[in-house]
C-alpha atoms as a PDB file:
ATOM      1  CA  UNK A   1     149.670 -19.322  71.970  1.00  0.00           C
ATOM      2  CA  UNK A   2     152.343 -16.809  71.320  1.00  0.00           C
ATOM      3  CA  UNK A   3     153.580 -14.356  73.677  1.00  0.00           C
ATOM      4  CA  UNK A   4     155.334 -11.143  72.959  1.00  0.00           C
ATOM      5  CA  UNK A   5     158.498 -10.674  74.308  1.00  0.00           C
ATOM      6  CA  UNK A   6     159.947  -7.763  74.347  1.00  0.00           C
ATOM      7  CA  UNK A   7     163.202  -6.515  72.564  1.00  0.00           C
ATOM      8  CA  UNK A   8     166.100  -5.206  74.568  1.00  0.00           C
ATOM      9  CA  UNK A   9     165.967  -1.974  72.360  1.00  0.00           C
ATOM     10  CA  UNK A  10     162.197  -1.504  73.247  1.00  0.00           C
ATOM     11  CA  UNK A  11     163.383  -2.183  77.073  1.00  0.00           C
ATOM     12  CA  UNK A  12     166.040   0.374  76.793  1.00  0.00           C
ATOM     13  CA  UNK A  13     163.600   3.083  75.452  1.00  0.00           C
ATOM     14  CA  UNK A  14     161.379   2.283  77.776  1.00  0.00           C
ATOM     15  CA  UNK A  15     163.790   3.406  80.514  1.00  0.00           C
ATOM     16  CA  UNK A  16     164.726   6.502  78.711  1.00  0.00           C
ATOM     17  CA  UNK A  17     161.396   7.854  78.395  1.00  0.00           C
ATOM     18  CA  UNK A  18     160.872   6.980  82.026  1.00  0.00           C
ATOM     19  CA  UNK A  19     163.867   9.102  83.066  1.00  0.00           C
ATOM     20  CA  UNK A  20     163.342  11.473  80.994  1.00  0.00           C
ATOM     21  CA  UNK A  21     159.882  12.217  82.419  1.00  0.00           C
ATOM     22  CA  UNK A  22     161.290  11.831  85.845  1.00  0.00           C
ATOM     23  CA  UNK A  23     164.333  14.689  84.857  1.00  0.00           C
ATOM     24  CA  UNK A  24     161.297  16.900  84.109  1.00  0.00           C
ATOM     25  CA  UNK A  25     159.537  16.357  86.977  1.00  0.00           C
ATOM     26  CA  UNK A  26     162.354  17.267  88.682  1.00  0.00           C
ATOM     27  CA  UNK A  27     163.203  20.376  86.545  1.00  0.00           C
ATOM     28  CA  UNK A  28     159.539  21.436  87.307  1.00  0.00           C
ATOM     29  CA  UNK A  29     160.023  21.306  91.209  1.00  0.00           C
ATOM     30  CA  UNK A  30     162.919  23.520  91.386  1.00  0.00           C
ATOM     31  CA  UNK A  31     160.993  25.904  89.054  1.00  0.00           C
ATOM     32  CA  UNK A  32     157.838  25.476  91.527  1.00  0.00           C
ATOM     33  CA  UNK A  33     160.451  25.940  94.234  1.00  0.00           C
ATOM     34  CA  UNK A  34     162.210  29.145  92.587  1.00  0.00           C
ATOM     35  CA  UNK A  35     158.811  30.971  91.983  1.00  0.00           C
ATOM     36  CA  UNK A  36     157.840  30.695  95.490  1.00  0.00           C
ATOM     37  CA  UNK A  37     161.140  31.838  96.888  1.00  0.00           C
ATOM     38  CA  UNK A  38     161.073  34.979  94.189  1.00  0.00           C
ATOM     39  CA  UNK A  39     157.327  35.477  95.310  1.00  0.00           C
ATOM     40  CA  UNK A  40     158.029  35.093  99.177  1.00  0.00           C
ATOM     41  CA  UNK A  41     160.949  37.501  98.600  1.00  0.00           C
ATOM     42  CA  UNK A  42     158.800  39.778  96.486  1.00  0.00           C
ATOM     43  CA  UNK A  43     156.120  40.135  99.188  1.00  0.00           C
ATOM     44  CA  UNK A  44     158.922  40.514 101.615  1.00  0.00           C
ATOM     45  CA  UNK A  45     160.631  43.552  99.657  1.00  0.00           C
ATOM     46  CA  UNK A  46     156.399  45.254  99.195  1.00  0.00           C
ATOM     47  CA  UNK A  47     155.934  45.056 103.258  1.00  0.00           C
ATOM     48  CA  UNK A  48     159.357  46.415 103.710  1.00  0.00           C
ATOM     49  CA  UNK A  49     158.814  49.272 101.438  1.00  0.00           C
ATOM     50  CA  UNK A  50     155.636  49.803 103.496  1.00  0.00           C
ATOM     51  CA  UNK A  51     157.282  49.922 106.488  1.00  0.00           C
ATOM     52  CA  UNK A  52     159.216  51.997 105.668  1.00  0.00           C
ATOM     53  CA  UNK A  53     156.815  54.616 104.257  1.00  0.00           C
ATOM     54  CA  UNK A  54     154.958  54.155 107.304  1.00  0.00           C
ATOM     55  CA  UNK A  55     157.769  55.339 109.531  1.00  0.00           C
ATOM     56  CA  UNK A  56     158.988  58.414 107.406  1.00  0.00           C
ATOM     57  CA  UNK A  57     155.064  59.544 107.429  1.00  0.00           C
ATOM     58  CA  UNK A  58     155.009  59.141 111.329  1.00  0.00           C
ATOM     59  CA  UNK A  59     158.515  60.889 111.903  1.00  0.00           C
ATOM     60  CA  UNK A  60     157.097  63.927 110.118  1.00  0.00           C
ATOM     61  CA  UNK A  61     154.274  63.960 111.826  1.00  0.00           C
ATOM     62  CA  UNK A  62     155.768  63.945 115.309  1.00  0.00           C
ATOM     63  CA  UNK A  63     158.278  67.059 114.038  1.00  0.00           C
ATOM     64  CA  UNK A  64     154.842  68.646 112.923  1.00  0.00           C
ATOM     65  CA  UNK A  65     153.193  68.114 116.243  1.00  0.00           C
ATOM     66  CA  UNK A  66     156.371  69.241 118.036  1.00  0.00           C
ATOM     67  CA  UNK A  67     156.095  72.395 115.899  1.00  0.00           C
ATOM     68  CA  UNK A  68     152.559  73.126 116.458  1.00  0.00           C
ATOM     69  CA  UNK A  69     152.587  72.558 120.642  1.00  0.00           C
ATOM     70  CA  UNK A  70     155.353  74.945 120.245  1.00  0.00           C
ATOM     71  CA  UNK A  71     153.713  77.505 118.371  1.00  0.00           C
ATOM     72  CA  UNK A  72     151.217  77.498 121.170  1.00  0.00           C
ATOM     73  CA  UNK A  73     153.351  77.718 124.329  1.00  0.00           C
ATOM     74  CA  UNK A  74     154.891  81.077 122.492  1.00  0.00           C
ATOM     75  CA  UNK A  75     151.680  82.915 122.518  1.00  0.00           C
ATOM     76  CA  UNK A  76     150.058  81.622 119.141  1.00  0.00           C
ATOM     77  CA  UNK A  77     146.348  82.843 118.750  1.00  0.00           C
ATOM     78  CA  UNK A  78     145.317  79.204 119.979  1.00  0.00           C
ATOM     79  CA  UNK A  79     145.901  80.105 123.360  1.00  0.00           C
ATOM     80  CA  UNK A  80     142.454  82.217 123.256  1.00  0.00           C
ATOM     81  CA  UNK A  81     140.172  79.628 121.756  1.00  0.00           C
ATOM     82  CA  UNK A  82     137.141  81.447 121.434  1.00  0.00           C
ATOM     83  CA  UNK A  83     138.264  83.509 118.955  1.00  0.00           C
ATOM     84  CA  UNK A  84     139.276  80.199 116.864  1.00  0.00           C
ATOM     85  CA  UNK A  85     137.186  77.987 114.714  1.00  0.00           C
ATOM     86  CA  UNK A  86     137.656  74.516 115.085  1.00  0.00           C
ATOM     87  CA  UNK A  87     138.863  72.508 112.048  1.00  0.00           C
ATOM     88  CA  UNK A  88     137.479  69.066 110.690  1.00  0.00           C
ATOM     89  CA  UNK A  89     139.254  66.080 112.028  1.00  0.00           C
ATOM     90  CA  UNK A  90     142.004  64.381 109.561  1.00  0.00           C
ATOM     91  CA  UNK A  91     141.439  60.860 109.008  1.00  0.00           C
ATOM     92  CA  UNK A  92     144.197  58.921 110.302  1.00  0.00           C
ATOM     93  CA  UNK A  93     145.626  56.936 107.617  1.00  0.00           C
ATOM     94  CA  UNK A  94     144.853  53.231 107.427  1.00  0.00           C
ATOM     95  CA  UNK A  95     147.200  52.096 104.481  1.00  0.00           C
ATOM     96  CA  UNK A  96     150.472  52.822 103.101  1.00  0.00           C
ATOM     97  CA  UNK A  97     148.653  54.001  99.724  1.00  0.00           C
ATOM     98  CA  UNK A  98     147.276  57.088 102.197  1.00  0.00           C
ATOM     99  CA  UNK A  99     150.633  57.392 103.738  1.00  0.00           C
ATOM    100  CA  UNK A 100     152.665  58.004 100.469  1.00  0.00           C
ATOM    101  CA  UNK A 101     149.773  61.130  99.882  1.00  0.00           C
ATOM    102  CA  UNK A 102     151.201  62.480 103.022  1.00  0.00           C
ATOM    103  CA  UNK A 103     154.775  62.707 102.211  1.00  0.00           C
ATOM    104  CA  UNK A 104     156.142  66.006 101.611  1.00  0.00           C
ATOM    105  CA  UNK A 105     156.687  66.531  97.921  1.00  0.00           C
ATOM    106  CA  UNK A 106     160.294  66.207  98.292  1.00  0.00           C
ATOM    107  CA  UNK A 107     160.368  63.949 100.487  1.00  0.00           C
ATOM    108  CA  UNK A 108     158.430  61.891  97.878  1.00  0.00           C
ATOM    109  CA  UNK A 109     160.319  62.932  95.358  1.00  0.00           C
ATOM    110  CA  UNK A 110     163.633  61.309  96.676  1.00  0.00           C
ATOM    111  CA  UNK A 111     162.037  58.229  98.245  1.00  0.00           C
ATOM    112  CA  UNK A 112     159.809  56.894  95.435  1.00  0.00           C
ATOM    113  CA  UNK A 113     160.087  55.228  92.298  1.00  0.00           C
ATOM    114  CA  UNK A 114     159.047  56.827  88.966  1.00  0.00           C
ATOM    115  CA  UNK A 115     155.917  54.588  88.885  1.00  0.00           C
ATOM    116  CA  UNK A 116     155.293  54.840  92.858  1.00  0.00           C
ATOM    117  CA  UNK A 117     154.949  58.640  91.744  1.00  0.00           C
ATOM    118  CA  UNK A 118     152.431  57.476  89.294  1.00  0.00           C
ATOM    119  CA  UNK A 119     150.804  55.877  91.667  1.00  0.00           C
ATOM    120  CA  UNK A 120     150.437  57.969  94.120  1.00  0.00           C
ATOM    121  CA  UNK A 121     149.246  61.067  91.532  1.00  0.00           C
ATOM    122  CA  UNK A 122     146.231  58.754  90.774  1.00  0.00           C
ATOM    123  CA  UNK A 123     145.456  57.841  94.332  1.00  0.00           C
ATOM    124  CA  UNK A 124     145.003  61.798  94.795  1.00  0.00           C
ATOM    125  CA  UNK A 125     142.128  62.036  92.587  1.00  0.00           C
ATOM    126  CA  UNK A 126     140.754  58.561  92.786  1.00  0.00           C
ATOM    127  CA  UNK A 127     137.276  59.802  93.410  1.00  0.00           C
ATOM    128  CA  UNK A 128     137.428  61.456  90.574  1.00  0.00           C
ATOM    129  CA  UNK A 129     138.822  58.990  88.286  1.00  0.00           C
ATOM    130  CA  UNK A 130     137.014  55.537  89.447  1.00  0.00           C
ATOM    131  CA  UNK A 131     133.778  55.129  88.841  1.00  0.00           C
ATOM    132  CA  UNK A 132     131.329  54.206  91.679  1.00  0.00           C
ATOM    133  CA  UNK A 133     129.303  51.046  91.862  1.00  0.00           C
ATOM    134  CA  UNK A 134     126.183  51.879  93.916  1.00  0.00           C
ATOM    135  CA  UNK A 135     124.891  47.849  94.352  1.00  0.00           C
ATOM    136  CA  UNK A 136     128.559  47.019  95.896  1.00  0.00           C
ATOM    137  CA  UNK A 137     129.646  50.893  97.241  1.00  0.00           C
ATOM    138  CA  UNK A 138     132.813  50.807  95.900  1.00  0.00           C
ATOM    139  CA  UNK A 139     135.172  52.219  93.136  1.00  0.00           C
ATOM    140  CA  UNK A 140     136.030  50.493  90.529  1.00  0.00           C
ATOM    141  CA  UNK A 141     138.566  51.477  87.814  1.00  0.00           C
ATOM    142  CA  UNK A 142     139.643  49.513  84.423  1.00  0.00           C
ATOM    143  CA  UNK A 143     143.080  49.077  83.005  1.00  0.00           C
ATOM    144  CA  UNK A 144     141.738  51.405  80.194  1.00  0.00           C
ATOM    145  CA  UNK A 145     140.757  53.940  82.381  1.00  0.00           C
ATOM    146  CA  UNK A 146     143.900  53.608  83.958  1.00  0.00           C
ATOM    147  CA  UNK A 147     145.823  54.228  80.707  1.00  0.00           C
ATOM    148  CA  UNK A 148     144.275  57.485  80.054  1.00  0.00           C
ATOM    149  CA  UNK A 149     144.693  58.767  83.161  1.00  0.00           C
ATOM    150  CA  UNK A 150     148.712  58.167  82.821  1.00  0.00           C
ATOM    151  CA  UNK A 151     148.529  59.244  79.447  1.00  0.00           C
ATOM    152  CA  UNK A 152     146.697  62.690  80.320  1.00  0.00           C
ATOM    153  CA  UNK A 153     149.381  63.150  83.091  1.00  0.00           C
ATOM    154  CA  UNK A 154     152.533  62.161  81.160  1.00  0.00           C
ATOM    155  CA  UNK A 155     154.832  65.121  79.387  1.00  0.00           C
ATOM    156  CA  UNK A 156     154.829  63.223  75.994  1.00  0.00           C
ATOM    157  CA  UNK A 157     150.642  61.802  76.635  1.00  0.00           C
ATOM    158  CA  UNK A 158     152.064  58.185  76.425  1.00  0.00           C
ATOM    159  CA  UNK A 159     150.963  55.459  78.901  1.00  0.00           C
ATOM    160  CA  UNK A 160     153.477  52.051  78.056  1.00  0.00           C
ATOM    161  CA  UNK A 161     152.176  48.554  78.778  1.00  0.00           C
ATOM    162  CA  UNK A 162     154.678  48.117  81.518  1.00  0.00           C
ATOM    163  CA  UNK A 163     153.575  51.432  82.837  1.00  0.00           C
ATOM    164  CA  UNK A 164     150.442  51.024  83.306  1.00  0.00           C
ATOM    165  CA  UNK A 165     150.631  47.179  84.470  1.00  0.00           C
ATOM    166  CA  UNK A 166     153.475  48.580  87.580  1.00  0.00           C
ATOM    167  CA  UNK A 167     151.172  51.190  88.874  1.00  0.00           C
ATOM    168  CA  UNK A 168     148.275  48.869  88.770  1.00  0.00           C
ATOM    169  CA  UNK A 169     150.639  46.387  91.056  1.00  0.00           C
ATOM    170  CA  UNK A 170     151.888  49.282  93.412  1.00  0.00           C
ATOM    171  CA  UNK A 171     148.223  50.769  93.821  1.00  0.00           C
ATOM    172  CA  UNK A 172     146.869  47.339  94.981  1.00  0.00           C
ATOM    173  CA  UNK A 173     149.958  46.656  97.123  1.00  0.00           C
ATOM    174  CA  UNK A 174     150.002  50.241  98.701  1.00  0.00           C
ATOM    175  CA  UNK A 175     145.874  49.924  99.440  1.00  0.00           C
ATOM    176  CA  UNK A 176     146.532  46.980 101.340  1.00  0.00           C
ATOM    177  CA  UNK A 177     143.358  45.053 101.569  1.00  0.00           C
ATOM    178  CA  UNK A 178     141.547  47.971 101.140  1.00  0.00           C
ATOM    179  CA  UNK A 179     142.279  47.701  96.465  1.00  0.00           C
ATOM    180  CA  UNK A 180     141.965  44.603  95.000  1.00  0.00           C
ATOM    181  CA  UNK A 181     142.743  43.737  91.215  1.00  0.00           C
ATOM    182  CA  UNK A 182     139.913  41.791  89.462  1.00  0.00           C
ATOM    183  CA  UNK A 183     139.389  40.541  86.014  1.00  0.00           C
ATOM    184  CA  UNK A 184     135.952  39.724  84.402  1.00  0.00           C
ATOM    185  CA  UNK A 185     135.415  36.993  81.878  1.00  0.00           C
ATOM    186  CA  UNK A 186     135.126  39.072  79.295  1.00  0.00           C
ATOM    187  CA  UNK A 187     139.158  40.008  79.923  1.00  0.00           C
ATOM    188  CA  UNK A 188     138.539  43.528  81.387  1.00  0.00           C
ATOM    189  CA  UNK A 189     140.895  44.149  84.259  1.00  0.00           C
ATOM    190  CA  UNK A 190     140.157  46.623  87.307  1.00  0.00           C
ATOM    191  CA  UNK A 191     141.188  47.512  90.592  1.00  0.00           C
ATOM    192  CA  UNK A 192     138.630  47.869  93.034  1.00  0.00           C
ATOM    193  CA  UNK A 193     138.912  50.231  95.555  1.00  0.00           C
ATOM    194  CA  UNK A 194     136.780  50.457  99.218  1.00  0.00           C
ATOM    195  CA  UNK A 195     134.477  53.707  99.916  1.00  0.00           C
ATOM    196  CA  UNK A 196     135.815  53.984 102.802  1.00  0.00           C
ATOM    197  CA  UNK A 197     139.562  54.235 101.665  1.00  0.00           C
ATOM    198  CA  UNK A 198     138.106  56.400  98.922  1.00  0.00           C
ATOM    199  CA  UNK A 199     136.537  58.614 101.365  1.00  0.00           C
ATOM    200  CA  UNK A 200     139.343  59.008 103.684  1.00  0.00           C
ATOM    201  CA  UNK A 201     141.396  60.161 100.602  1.00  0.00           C
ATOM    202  CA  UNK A 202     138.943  62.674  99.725  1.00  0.00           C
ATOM    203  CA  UNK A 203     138.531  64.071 103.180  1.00  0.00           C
ATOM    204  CA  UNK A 204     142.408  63.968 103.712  1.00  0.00           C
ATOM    205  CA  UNK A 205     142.248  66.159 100.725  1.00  0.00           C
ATOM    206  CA  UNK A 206     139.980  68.681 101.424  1.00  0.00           C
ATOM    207  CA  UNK A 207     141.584  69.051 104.236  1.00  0.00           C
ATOM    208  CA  UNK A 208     144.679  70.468 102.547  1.00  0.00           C
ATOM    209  CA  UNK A 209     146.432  68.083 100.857  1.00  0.00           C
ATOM    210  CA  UNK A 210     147.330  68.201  97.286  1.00  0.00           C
ATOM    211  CA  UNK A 211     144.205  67.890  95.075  1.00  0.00           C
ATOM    212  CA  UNK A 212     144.088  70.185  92.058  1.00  0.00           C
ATOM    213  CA  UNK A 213     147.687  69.184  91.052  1.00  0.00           C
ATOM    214  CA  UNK A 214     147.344  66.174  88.814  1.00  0.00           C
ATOM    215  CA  UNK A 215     145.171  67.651  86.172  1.00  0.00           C
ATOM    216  CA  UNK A 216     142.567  65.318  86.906  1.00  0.00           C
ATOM    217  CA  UNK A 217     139.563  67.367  85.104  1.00  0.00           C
ATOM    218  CA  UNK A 218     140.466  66.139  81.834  1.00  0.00           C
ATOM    219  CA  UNK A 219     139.615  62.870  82.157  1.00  0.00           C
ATOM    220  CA  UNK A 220     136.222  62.970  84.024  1.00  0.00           C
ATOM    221  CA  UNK A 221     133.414  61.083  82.869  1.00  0.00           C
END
């Protein structure tokens, strides 16, 4: 019987492929390692941005309610309340997405990006935009959708890729748990929003907040 011995030169490749495969093994760990520190630092920066939303919405509210209890210790026409109708109740806000819609315009001009802006213009109207699913009572609006609406509020009626992906991103990070992104398996992306954030929105802006600005009636189904 013969046996095969093998050649030094098949040894020696031998060993190279194995190191090789164990230098990219390696290479693909710190990789691994890098996304999750750039993701973990990502999500870090999104809270922190929320935060901090959070706590310019609250200090303006506070100097509002200082305003207003002042107002009425000088003699205001609320100190004979039954000449007075009583408004609706605001909705407190439950997400940073909601808080953003309460910032004073310049307030939001000099505190958000160009595509927060974007995203906040859409949350306005979202009611109007999103279409409603009656078996899951939600909203639910496509990438598509999306699109047009940033391309019917843009100066030049263009909508980039990058665009539209960014304000997707900041819409479902802003509306916390309450927007989620989905995609289908036929490839159709949407973000999903819950009635009830939908609902606060609306009632926020009936209230008297800023719907009517966007130019939201020329997209409506």
């Amino acid at each position: 019987m013969t046996v095969a011995v093998a050649s030094d030169a098949d040894h020696d490749d031998l060993v190279a492929a194995v190191n090789r495969l164990a230098e990219e093994v390696e290479q693909l760990r710190e990789e691994n390692k890098q996304l999750r520190e750039e993701l973990a630092e990502a999500k870090d920066h999104a809270a922190a941005e929320r935060a901090e939303l959070a706590g310019r919405v609250a200090d303006l509210e506070d100097a509002d309610d200082d305003a207003e209890t002042e107002a009425v210790e000088a003699g205001s026409p609320d100190a004979n309340p039954g000449e007075q109708t009583a408004e609706p109740a605001v909705p407190d806000a439950e997400t940073a997405l909601e808080d953003t819609l309460r910032l004073p315009e310049g307030v939001a001009d000099d505190s958000l990006s160009a595509n927060q802006s974007r995203a906040r213009s859409v949350a306005r109207d979202i009611g109007d935009y999103a279409e409603y699913n009656h078996e899951f009572n939600n909203y639910s609006l496509t990438a598509k959708r999306l699109r047009i609406v940033l391309q019917a509020q843009s100066t030049d009626g263009k909508a980039h890729h990058e665009t539209v992906k960014r304000v997707r991103e900041f819409l479902a990070q802003l509306g916390e748990s309450e927007v989620t992104m989905t995609e289908d398996r036929g490839g159709t992306k949407r973000l999903v929003f819950a009635e009830s954030l939908v609902d606060r929105i609306e009632a926020y802006q009936a209230h008297g907040g800023v719907r009517g600005e966007t130019g939201g009636a020329g997209v409506k189904t």
